[in-house]
C-alpha atoms as a PDB file:
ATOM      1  CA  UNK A   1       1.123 -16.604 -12.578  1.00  0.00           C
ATOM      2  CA  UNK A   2       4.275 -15.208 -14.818  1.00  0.00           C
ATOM      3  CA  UNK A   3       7.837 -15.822 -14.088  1.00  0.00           C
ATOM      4  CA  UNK A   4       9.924 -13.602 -16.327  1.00  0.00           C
ATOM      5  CA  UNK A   5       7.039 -14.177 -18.765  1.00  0.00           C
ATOM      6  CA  UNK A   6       6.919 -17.578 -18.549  1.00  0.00           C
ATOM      7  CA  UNK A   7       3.660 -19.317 -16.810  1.00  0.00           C
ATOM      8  CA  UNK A   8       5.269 -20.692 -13.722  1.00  0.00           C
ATOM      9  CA  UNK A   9       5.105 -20.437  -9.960  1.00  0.00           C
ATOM     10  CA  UNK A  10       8.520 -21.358  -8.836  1.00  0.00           C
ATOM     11  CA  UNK A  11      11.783 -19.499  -8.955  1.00  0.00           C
ATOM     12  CA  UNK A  12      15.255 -19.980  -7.999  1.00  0.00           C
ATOM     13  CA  UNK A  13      16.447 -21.040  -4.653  1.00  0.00           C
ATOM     14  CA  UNK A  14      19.474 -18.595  -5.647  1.00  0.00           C
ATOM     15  CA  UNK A  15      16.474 -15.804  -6.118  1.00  0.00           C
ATOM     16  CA  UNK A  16      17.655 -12.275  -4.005  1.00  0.00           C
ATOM     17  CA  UNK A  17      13.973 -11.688  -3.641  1.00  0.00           C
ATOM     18  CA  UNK A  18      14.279 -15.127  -1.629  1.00  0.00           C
ATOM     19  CA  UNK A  19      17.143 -15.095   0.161  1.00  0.00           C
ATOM     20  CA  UNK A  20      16.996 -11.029   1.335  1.00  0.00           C
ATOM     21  CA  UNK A  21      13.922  -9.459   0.002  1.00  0.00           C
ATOM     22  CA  UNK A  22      16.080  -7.753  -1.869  1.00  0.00           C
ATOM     23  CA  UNK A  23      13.294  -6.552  -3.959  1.00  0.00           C
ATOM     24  CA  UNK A  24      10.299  -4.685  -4.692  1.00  0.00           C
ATOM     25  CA  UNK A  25       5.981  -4.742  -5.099  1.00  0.00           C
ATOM     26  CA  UNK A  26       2.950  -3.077  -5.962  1.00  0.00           C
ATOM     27  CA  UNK A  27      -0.562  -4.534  -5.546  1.00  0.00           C
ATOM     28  CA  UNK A  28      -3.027  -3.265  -7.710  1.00  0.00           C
ATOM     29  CA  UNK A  29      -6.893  -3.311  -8.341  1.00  0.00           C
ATOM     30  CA  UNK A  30      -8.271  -4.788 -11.770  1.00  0.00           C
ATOM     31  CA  UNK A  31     -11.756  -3.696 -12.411  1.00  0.00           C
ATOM     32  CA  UNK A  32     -13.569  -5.511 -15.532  1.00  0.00           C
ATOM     33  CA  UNK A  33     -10.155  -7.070 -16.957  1.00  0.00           C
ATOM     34  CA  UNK A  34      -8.299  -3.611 -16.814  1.00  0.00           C
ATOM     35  CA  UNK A  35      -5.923  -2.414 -14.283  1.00  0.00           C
ATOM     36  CA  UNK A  36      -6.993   0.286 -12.260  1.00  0.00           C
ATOM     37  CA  UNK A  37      -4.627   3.501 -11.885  1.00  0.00           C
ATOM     38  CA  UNK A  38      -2.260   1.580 -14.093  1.00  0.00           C
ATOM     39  CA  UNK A  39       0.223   4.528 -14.723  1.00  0.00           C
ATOM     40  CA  UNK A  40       0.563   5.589 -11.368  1.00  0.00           C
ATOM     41  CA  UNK A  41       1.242   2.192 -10.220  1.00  0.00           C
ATOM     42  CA  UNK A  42       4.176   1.828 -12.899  1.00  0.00           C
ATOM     43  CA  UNK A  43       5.636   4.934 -11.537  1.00  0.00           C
ATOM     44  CA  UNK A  44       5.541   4.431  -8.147  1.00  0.00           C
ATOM     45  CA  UNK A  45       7.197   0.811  -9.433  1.00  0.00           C
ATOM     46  CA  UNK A  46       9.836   2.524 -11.216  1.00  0.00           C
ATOM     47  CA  UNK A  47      10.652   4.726  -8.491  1.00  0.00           C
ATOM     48  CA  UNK A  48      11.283   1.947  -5.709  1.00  0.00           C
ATOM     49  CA  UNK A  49      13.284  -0.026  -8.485  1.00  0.00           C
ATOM     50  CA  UNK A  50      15.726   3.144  -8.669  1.00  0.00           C
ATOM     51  CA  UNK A  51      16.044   3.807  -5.350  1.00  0.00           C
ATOM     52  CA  UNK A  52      17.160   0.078  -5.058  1.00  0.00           C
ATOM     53  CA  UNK A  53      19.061   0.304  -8.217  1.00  0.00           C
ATOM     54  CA  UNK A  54      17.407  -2.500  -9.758  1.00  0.00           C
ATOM     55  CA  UNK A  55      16.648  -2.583 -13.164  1.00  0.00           C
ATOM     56  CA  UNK A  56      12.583  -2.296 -14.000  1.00  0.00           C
ATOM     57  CA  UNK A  57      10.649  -3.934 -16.752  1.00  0.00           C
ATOM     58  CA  UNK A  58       9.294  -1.588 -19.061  1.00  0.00           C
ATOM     59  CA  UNK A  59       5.624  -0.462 -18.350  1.00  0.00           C
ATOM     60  CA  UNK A  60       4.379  -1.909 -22.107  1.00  0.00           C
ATOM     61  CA  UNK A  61       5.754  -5.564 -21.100  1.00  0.00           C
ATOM     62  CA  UNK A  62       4.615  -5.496 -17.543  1.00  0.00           C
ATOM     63  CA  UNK A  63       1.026  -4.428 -19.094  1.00  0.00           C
ATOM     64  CA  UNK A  64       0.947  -6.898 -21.625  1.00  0.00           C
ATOM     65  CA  UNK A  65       2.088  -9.720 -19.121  1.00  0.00           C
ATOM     66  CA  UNK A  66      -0.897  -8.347 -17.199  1.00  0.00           C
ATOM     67  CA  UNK A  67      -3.293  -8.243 -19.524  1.00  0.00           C
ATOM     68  CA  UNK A  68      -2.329 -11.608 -20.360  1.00  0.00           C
ATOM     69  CA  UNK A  69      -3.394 -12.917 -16.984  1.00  0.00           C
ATOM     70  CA  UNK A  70      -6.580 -10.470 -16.591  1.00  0.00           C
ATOM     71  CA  UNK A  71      -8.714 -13.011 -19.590  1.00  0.00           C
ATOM     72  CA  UNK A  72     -11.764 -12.663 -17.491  1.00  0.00           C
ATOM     73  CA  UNK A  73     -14.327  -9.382 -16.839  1.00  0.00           C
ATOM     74  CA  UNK A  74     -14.259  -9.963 -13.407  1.00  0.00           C
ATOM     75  CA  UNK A  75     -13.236  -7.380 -10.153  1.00  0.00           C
ATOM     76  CA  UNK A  76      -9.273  -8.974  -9.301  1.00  0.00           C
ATOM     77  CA  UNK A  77      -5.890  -8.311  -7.436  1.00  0.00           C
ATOM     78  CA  UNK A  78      -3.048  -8.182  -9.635  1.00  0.00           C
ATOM     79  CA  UNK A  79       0.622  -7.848  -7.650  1.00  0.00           C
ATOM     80  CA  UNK A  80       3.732  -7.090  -9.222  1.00  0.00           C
ATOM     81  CA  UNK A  81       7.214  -8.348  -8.054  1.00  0.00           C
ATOM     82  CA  UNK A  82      10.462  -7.190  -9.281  1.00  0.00           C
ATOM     83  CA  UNK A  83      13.560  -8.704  -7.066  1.00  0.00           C
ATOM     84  CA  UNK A  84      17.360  -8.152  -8.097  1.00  0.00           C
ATOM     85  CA  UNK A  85      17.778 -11.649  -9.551  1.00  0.00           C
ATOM     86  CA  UNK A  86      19.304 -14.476  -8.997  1.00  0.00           C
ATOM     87  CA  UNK A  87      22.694 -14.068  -6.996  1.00  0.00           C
ATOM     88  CA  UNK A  88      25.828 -15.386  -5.371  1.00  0.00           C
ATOM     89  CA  UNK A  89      26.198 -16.411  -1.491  1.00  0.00           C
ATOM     90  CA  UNK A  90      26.266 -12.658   0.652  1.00  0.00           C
ATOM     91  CA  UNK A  91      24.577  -9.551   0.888  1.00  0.00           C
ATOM     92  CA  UNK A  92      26.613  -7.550  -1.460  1.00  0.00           C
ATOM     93  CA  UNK A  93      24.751  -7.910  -4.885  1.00  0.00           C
ATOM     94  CA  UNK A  94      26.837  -8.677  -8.384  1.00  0.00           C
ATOM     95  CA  UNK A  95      27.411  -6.484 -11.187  1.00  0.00           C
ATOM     96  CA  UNK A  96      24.986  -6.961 -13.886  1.00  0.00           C
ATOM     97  CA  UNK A  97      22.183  -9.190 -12.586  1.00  0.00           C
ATOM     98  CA  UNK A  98      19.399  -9.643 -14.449  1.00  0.00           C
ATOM     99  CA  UNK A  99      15.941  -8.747 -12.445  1.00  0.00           C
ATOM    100  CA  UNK A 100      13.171 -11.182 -11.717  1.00  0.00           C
ATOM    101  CA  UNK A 101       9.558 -10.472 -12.192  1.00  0.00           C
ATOM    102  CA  UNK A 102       6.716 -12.169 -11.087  1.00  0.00           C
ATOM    103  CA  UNK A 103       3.004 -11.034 -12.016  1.00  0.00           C
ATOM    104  CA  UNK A 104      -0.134 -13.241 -10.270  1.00  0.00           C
ATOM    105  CA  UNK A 105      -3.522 -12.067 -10.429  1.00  0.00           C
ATOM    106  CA  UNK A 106      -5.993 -13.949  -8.327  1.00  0.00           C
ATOM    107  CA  UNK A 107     -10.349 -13.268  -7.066  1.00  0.00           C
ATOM    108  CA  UNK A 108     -10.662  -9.388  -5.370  1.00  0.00           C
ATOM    109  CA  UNK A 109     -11.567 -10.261  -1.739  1.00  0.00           C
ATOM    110  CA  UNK A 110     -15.405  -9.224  -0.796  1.00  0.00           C
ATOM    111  CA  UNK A 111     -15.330  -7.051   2.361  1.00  0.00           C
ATOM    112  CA  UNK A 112     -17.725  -6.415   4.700  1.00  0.00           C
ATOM    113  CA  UNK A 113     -20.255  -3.431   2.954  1.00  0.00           C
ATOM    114  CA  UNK A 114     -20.489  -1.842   6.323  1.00  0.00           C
ATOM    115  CA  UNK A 115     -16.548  -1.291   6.175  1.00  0.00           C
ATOM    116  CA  UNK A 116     -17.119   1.565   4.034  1.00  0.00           C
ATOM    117  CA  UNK A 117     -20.477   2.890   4.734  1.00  0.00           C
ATOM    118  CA  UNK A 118     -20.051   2.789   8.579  1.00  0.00           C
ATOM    119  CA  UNK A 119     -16.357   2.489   9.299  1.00  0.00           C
ATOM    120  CA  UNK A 120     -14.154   0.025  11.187  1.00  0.00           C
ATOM    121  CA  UNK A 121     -13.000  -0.690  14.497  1.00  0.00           C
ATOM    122  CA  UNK A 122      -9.199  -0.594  13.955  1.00  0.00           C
ATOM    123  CA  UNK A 123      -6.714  -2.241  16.368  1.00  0.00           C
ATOM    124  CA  UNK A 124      -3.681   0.022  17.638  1.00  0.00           C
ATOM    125  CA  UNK A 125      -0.643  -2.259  17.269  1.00  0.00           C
ATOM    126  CA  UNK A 126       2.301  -3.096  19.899  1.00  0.00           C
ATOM    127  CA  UNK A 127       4.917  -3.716  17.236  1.00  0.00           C
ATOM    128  CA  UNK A 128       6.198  -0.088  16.345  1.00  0.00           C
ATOM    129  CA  UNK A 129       7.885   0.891  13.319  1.00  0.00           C
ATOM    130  CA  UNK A 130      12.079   0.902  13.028  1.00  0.00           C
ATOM    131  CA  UNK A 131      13.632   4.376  11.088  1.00  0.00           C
ATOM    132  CA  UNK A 132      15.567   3.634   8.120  1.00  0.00           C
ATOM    133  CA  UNK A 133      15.346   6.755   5.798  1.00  0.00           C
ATOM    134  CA  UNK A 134      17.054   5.089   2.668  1.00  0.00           C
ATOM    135  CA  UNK A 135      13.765   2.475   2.651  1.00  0.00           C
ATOM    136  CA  UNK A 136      11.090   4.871   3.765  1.00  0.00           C
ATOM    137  CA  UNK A 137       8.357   5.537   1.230  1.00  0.00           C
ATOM    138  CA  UNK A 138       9.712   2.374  -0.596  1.00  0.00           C
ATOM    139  CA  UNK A 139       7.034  -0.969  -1.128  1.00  0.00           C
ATOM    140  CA  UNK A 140      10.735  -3.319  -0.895  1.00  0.00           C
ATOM    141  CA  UNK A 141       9.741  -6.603  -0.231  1.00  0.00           C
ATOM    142  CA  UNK A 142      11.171  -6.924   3.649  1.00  0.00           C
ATOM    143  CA  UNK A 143       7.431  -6.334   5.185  1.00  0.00           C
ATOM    144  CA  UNK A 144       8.030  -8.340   8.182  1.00  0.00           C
ATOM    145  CA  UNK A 145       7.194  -5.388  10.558  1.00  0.00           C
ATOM    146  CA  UNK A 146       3.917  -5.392   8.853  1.00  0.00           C
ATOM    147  CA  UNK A 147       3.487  -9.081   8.804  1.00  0.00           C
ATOM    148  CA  UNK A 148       3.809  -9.156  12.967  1.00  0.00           C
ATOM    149  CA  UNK A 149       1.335  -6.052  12.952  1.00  0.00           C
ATOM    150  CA  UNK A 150      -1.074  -7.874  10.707  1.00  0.00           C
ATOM    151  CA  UNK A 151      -1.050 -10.625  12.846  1.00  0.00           C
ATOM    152  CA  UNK A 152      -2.224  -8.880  16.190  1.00  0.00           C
ATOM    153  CA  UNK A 153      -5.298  -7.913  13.947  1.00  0.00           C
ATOM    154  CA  UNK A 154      -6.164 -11.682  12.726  1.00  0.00           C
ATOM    155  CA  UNK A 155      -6.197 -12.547  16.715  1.00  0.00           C
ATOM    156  CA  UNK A 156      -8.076  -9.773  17.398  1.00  0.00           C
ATOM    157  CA  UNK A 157     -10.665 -10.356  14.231  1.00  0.00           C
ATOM    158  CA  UNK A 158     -10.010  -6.821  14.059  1.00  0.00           C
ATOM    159  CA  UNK A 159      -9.914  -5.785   9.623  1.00  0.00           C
ATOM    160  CA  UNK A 160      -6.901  -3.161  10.468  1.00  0.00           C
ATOM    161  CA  UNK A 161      -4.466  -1.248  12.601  1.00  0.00           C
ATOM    162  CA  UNK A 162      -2.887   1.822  12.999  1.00  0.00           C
ATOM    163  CA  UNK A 163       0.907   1.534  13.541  1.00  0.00           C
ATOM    164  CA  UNK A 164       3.201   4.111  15.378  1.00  0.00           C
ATOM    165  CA  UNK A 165       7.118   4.208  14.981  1.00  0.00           C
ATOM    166  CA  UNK A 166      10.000   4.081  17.454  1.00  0.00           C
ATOM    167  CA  UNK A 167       9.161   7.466  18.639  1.00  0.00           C
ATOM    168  CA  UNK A 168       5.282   7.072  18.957  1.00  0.00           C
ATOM    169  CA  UNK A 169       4.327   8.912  16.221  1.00  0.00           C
ATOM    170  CA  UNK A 170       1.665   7.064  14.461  1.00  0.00           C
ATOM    171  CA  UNK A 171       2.473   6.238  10.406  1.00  0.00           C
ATOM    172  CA  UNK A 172       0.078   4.169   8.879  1.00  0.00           C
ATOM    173  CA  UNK A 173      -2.373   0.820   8.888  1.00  0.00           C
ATOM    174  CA  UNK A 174      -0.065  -2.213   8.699  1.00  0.00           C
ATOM    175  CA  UNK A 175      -1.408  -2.358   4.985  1.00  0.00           C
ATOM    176  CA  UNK A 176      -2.927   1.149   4.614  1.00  0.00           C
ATOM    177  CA  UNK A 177      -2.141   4.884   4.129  1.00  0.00           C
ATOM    178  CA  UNK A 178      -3.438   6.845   7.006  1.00  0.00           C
ATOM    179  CA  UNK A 179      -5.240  10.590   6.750  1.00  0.00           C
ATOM    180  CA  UNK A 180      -7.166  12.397   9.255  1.00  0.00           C
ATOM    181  CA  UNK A 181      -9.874  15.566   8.856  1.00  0.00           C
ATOM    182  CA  UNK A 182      -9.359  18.546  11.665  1.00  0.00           C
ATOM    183  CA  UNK A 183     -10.785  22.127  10.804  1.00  0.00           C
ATOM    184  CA  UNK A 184     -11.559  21.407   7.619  1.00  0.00           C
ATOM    185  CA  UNK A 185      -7.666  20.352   6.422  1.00  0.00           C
ATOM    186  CA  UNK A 186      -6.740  17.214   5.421  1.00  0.00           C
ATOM    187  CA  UNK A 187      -3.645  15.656   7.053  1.00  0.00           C
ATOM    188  CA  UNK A 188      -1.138  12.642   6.801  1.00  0.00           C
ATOM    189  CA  UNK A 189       1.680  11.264   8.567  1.00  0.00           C
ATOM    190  CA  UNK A 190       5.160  12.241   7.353  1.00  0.00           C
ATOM    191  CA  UNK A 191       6.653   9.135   6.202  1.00  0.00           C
ATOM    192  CA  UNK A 192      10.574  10.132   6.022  1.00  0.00           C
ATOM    193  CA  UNK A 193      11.232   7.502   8.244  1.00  0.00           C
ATOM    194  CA  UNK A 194       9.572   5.072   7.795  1.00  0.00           C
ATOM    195  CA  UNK A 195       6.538   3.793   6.080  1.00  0.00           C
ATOM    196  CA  UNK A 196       4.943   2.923   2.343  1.00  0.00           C
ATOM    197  CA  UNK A 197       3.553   5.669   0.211  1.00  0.00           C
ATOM    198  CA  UNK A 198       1.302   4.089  -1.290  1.00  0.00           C
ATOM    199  CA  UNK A 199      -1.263   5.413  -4.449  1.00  0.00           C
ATOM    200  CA  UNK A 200      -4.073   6.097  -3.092  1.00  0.00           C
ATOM    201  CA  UNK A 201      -2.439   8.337  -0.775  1.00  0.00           C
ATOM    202  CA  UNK A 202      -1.027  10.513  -3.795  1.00  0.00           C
ATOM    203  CA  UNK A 203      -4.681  10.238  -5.106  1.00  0.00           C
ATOM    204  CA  UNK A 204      -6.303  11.487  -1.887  1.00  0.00           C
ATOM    205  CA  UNK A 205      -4.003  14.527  -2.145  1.00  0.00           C
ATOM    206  CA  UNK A 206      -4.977  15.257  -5.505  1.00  0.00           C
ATOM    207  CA  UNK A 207      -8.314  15.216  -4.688  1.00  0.00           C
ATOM    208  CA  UNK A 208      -7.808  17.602  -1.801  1.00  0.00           C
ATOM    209  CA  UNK A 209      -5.948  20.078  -4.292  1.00  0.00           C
ATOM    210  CA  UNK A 210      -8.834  19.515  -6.764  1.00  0.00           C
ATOM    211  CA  UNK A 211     -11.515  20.557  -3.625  1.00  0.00           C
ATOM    212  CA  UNK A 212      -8.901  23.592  -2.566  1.00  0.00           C
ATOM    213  CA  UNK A 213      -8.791  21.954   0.647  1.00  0.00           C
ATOM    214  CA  UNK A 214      -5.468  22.231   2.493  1.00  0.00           C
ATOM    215  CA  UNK A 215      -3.764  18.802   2.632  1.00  0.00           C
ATOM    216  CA  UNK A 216      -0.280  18.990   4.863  1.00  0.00           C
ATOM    217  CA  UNK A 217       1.867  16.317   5.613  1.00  0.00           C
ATOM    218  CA  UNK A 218       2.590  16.120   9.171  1.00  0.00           C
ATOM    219  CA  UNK A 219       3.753  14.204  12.633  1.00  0.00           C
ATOM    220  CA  UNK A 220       0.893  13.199  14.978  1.00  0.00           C
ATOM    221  CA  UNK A 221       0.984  11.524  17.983  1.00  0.00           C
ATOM    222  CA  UNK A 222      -1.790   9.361  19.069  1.00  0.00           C
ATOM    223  CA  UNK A 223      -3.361  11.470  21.509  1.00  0.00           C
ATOM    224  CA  UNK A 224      -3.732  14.231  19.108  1.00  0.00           C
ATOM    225  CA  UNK A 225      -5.330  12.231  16.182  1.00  0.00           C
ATOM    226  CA  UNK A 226      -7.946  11.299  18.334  1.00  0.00           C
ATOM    227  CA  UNK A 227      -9.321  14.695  18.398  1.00  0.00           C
ATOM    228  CA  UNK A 228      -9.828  14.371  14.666  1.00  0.00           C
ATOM    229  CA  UNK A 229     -13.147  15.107  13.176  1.00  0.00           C
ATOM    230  CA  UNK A 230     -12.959  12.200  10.812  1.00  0.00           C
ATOM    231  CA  UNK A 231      -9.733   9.453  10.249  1.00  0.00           C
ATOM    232  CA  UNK A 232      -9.543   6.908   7.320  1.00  0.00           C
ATOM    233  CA  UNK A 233      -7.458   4.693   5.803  1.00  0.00           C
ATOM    234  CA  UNK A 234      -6.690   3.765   1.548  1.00  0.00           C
ATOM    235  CA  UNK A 235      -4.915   1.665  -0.058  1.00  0.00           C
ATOM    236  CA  UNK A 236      -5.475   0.519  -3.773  1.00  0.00           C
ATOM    237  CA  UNK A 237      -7.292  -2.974  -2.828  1.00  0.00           C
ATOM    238  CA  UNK A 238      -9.843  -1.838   0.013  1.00  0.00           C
ATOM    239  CA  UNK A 239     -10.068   1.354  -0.908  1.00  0.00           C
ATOM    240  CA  UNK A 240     -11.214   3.782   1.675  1.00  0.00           C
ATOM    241  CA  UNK A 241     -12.285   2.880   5.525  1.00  0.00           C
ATOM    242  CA  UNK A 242     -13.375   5.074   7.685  1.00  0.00           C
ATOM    243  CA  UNK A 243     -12.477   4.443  11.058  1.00  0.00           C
ATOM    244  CA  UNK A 244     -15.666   4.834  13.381  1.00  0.00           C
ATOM    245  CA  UNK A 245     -13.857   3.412  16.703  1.00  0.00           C
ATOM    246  CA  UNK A 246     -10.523   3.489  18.249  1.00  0.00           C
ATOM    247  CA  UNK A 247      -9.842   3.027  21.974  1.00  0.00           C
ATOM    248  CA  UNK A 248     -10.786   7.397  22.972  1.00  0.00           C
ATOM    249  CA  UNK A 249     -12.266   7.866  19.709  1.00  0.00           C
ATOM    250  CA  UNK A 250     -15.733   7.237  18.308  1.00  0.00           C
ATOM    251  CA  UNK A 251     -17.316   8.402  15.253  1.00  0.00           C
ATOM    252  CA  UNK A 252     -20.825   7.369  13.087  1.00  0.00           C
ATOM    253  CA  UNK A 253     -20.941  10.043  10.416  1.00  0.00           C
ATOM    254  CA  UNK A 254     -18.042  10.755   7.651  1.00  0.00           C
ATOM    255  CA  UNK A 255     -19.174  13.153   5.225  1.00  0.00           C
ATOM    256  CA  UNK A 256     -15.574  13.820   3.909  1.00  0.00           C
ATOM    257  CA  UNK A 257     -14.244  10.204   3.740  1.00  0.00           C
ATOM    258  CA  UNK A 258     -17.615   9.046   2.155  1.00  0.00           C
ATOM    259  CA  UNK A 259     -16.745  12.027  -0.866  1.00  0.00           C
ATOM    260  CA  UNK A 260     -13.399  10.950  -1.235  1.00  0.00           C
ATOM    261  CA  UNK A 261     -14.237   7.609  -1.137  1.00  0.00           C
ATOM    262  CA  UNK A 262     -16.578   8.209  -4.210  1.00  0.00           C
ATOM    263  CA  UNK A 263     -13.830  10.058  -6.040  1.00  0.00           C
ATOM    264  CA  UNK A 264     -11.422   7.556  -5.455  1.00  0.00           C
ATOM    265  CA  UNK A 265     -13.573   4.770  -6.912  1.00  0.00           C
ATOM    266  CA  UNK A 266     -13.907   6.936 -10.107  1.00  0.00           C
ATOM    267  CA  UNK A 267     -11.961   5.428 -12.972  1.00  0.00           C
ATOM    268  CA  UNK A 268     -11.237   8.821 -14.235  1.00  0.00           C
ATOM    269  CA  UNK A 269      -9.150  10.243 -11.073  1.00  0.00           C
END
C-alpha cells in the first residue's frame, strides 16, 4: 500500500477522508500486472474529484504508483483513494489543503464460475436509497447505505442485491450497475438521484451503440423489471452477472448478457 507515495498503511487521525468521508474511490481490475480500462477509470476519478472540488493526482503519477504495486503477473484489485486532506475540527474544509491518496492492490477474489454462466439469485434489499442530487453519480467515500445493504446479503449468503430509492424505484446492486433487456432495448436506471455510475456501465452502453441496439436510461419500478427478458449486473471487479432468480422472476438462458459479458472482458473495449 502507498500513502502519498510513500509505502505505508496509516494516515492521519486529522485525515477528512477519516473524519467525514470527505473523499473519493475507484476500484479497478488488474489483469497480468496492467490495469484494466485504466483511462476510463482516471476520468471517472477526475470527475468525482471536481465535483467535490478536490484536487486530483495526475493520471501519470497515479499510474506509476500503480504500477509500482502491480510487480507480479497475476489477476488483482487495485483501489484508488483520494480524500481532501488533512483538516481542522468542523465540516467546513480549509483553503488550500493538500489531497491524500492512498493506492492498495491486493489477490482478485475467485467467484463462483456458475455466477456468470448461469446467473445469481440476488437479494432485494430493505434499506432504500436517500436523494441527494449534488452526490449522485459520484463514487465519494460515504458508502454507508451500501455497507447496511451489503450486509442483508452476507446474512442471506446471497452474492448481491438490487437496491430501490426513497420512492421505490429500483437503482442499482449495493456494489453493481444495474441493466435490464425488454424488446430487444437495453435499459438502466436513471441515477440523478442517487446512485454510482460506475465504468462498466459507460462500457455496456458503448457496446449497445456499437450493436445499434437502443440503450435508454430510464425509471423502473420493481414490478415492471420483472417482466424483463434478461437483467444483469457490472461492475469493474465481477464483471457481469446475470440474474437468473428474483422473488417473481426466473430466468436460465441469457443470450445478451453472455455477449456483453464477452465484450466486456475484451481488453480492447
Amino acid at each position: 500500500m502507498l500513502v502519498n507515495g510513500q509505502l505505508n498503511d496509516s494516515i492521519s487521525a486529522l485525515d477528512r477522508g477519516l473524519a467525514y468521508g470527505d473523499g473519493v474511490f475507484r476500484t479497478l481490475s488488474v489483469k497480468r500486472g496492467v490495469p484494466f480500462n485504466w483511462q476510463r477509470h482516471y476520468l471517472k476519478l477526475r470527475h468525482d474529484c471536481e465535483a467535490l472540488q478536490i484536487t486530483c493526482p495526475s493520471a501519470e503519477l497515479l499510474l506509476s504508483e500503480l504500477q509500482s504495486l502491480c510487480t507480479q503477473q497475476q489477476d488483482s484489485v487495485a483501489k484508488i483513494i483520494i480524500t481532501r486532506g488533512i483538516g481542522q475540527r468542523g465540516y467546513a474544509p480549509s483553503a488550500g489543503q493538500v489531497a491524500t491518496r492512498i493506492l492498495s492492490v491486493s489477490l482478485a477474489t475467485q467467484f463462483n464460475p456458475e455466477f456468470y454462466s448461469s446467473g445469481i439469485s440476488a437479494h432485494v434489499c430493505r434499506l432504500k436509497l436517500g436523494h441527494q442530487p449534488l452526490l449522485a453519480g459520484i463514487k465519494h467515500l460515504n458508502r454507508l447505505e451500501n455497507v447496511l445493504a451489503a450486509s442483508e446479503c452476507a446474512e442471506l449468503d446471497t452474492p448481491e442485491g438490487l437496491i430501490e430509492d426513497e420512492d421505490g424505484l429500483v437503482i442499482s446492486g449495493t456494489r453493481s450497475n444495474l441493466f435490464w433487456l425488454s424488446d430487444s432495448t437495453l435499459y438502466t436506471p436513471d441515477l440523478k438521484q442517487c446512485g454510482v455510475a460506475g465504468v462498466q456501465r459507460d462500457r455496456v452502453i458503448d457496446w449497445a451503440n456499437e450493436q445499434d441496439m437502443p440503450c435508454k436510461i430510464v425509471s423502473i419500478r420493481m414490478p415492471q423489471l420483472l417482466d424483463a427478458d434478461e437483467i444483469f449486473l457490472v461492475n469493474s471487479v465481477i464483471g457481469l452477472w446475470p440474474i437468473r432468480k428474483l422473488p417473481g422472476y426466473n430466468r436460465t438462458i441469457h443470450p445478451v448478457s453472455w455477449q456483453i459479458q464477452k465484450w466486456l472482458n475484451d481488453e480492447n473495449h
